[in-house]
Structure formats: C-alpha cells, structure tokens
C-alpha atoms as a PDB file:
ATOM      1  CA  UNK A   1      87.805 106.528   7.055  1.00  0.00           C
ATOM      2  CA  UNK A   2      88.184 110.243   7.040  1.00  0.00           C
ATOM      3  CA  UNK A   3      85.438 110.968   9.988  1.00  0.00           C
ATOM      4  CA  UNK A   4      87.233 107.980  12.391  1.00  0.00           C
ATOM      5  CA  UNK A   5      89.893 110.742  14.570  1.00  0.00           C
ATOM      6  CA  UNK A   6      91.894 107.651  16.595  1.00  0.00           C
ATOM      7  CA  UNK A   7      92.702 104.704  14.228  1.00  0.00           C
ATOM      8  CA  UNK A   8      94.410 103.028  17.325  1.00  0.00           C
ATOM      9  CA  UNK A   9      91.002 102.822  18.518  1.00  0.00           C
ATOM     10  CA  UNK A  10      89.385 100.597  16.101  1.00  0.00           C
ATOM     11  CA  UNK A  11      87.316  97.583  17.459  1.00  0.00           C
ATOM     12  CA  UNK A  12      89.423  94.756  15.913  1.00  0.00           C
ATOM     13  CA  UNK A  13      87.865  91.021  14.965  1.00  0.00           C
ATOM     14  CA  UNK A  14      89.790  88.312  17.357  1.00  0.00           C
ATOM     15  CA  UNK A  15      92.770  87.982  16.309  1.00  0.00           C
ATOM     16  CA  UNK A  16      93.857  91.416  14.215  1.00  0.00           C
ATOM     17  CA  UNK A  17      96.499  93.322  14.594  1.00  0.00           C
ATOM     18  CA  UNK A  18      96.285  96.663  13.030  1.00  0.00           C
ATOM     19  CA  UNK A  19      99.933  97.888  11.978  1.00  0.00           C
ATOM     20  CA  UNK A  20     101.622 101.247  10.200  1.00  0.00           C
ATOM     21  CA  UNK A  21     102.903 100.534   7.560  1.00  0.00           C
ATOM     22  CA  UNK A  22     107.146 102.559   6.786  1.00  0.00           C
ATOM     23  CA  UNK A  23     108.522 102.467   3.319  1.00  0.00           C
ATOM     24  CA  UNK A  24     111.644 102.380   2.472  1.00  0.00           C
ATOM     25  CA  UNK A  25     113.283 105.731   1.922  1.00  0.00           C
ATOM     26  CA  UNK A  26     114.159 106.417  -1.869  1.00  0.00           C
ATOM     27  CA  UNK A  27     114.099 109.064  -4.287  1.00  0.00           C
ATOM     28  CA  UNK A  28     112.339 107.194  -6.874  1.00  0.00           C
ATOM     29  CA  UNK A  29     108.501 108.401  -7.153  1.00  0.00           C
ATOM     30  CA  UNK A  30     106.203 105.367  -6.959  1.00  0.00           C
ATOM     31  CA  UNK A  31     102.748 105.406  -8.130  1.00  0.00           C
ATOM     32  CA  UNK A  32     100.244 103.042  -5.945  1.00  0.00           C
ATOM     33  CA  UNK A  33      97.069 101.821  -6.068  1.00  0.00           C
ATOM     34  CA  UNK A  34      95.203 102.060  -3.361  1.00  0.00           C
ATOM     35  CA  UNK A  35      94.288  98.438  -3.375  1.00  0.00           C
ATOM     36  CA  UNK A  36      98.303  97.198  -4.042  1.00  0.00           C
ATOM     37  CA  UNK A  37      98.623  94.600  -0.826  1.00  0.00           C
ATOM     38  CA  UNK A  38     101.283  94.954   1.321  1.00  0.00           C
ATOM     39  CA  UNK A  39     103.593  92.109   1.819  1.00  0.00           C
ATOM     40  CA  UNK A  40     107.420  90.816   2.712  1.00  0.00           C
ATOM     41  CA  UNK A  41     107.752  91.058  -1.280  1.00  0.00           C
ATOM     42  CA  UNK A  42     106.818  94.349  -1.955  1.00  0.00           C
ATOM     43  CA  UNK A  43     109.654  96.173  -3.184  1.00  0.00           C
ATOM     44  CA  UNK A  44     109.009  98.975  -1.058  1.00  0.00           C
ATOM     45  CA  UNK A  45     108.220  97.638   2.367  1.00  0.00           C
ATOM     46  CA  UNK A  46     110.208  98.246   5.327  1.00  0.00           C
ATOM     47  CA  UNK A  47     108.675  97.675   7.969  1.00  0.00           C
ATOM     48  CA  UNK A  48     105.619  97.866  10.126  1.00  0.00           C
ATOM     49  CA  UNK A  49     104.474  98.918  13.809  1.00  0.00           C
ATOM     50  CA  UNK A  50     102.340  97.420  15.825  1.00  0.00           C
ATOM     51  CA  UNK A  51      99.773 100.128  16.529  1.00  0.00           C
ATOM     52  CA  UNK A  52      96.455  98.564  17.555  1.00  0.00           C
ATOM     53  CA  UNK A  53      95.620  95.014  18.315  1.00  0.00           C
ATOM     54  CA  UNK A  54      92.398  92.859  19.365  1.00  0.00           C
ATOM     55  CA  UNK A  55      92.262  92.187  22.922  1.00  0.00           C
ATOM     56  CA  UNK A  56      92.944  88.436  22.403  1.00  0.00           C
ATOM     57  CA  UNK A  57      96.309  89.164  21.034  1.00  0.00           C
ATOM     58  CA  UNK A  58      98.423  88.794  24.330  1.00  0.00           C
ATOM     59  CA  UNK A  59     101.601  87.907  22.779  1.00  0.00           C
ATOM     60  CA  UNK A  60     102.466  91.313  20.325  1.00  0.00           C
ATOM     61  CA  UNK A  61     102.606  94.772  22.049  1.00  0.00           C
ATOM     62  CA  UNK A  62     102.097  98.083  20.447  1.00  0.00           C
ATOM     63  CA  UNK A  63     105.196  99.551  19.052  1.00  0.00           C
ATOM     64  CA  UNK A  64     106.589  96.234  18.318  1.00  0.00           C
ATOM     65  CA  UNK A  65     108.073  96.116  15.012  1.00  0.00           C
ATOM     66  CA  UNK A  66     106.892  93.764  12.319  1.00  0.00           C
ATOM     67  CA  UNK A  67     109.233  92.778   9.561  1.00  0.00           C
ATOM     68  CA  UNK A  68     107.211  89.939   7.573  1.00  0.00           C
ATOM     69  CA  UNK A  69     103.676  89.047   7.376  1.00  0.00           C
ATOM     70  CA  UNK A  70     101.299  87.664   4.983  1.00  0.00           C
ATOM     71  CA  UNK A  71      99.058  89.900   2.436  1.00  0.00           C
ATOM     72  CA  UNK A  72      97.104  91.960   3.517  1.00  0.00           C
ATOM     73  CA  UNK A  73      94.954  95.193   2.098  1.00  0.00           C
ATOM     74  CA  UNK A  74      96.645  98.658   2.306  1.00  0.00           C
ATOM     75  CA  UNK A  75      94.434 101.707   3.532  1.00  0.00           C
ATOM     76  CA  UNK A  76      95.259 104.975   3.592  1.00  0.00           C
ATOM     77  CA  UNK A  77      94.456 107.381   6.976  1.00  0.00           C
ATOM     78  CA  UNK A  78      95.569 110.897   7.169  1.00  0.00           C
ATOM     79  CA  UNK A  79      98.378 110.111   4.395  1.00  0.00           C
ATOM     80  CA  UNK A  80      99.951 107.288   6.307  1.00  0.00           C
ATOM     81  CA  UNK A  81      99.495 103.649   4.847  1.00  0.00           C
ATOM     82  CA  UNK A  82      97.795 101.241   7.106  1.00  0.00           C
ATOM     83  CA  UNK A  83      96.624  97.497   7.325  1.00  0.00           C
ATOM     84  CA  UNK A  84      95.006  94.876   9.238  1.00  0.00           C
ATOM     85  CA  UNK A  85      96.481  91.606   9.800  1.00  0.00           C
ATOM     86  CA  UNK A  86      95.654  87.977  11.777  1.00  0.00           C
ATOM     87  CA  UNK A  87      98.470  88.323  14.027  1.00  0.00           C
ATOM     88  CA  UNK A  88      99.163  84.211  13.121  1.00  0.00           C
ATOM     89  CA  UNK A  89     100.185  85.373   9.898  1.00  0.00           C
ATOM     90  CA  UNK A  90     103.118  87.573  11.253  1.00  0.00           C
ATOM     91  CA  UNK A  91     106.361  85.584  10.932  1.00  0.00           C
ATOM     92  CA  UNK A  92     109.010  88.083  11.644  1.00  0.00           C
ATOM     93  CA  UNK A  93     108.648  90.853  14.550  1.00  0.00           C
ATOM     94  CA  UNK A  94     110.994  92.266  17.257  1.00  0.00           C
ATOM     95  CA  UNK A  95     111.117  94.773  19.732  1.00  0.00           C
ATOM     96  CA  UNK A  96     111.951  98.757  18.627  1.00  0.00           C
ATOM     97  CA  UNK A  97     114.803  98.611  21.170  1.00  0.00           C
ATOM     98  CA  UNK A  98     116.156  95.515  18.769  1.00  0.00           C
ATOM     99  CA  UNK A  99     115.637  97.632  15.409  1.00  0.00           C
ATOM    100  CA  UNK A 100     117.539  99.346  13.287  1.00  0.00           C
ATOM    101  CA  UNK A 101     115.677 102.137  11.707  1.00  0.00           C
ATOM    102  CA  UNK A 102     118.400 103.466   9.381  1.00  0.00           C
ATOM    103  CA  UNK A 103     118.512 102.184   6.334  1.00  0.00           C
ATOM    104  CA  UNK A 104     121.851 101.107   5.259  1.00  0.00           C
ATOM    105  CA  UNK A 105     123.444 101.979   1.678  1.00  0.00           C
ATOM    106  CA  UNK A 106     124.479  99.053  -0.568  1.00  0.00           C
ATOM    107  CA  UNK A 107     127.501  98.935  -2.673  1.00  0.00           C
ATOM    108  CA  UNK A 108     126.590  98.519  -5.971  1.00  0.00           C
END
C-alpha cells in the first residue's frame, strides 16, 4: 500500500465503498492490531467518510458521513485507518452538513 499515492483512486469491485475511518478523541492510548475490524461496536469508532466508491454506487456521495456499517477489515495508508465496504451493508449515513463533528462530554 505504501507505493499507491491517491487511495481515492482505487478501482473498487461493484458495489464498494471505500471510507476513512475517525476515532473517537480520548486520551487513553489504545494498542491495535492491524487486522482488528472496524464496526458500529468498536469502542472506538466514530465515524466514517465516504471517500471513494465503485461507479455502480449512485446512491452515497463522497464526503457523506457513515455512522454504522457491517465488519469490515481495517488498513492502514499514510497513518490514517481505512476500509472497504459493500455499500448494502451501510445502515446509518448522512450528509456532513447534518453532522456533528464535536464530540460531546458525558456526565458521569
């Protein structure tokens, strides 16, 4: 993966949907395995973006922001956190004008 210089270029499979993945912001240091899946139920998802997508996929545009999908294999590119997903596995995704980035504090 280090020699590809434009990940938003990839030749997707029908279908894909390439997307960023954003943790959430903490000060607790996590230790990952490269092969740990990303998912709605990992602890330290936030969200993803939409950043490349198969030319079938009509429906999603890039930027739109993806807030559960099914499993799918984390890569790493130029220390950001990647992965590829069937875009019918996407259940949750909205527009960036409809998101939130801030993260808001909890009461505990």
């Amino acid at each position: 993966m280090d020699r590809i210089k434009d990940i938003t270029k990839l030749i997707l499979f029908k279908g894909a949907v390439l997307v960023k993945i954003h943790d959430k912001a903490t000060k607790l240091i996590h230790t990952l395995d490269e092969k740990k899946r990303a998912s709605k139920d990992s602890s330290n998802f936030s969200h993803g973006e939409v950043v490349a997508k198969a030319d079938n996929v009509e429906w999603l545009e890039i930027g739109d922001i993806v807030l559960d999908f099914g499993s799918a294999e984390v890569f790493k590119w130029r220390d950001e956190k990647y992965c590829i997903v069937l875009d019918m596995t996407i259940n949750i995704i909205t527009k960036p004008e409809n998101f939130d980035v801030k993260v808001k504090e909890l009461a505990t």
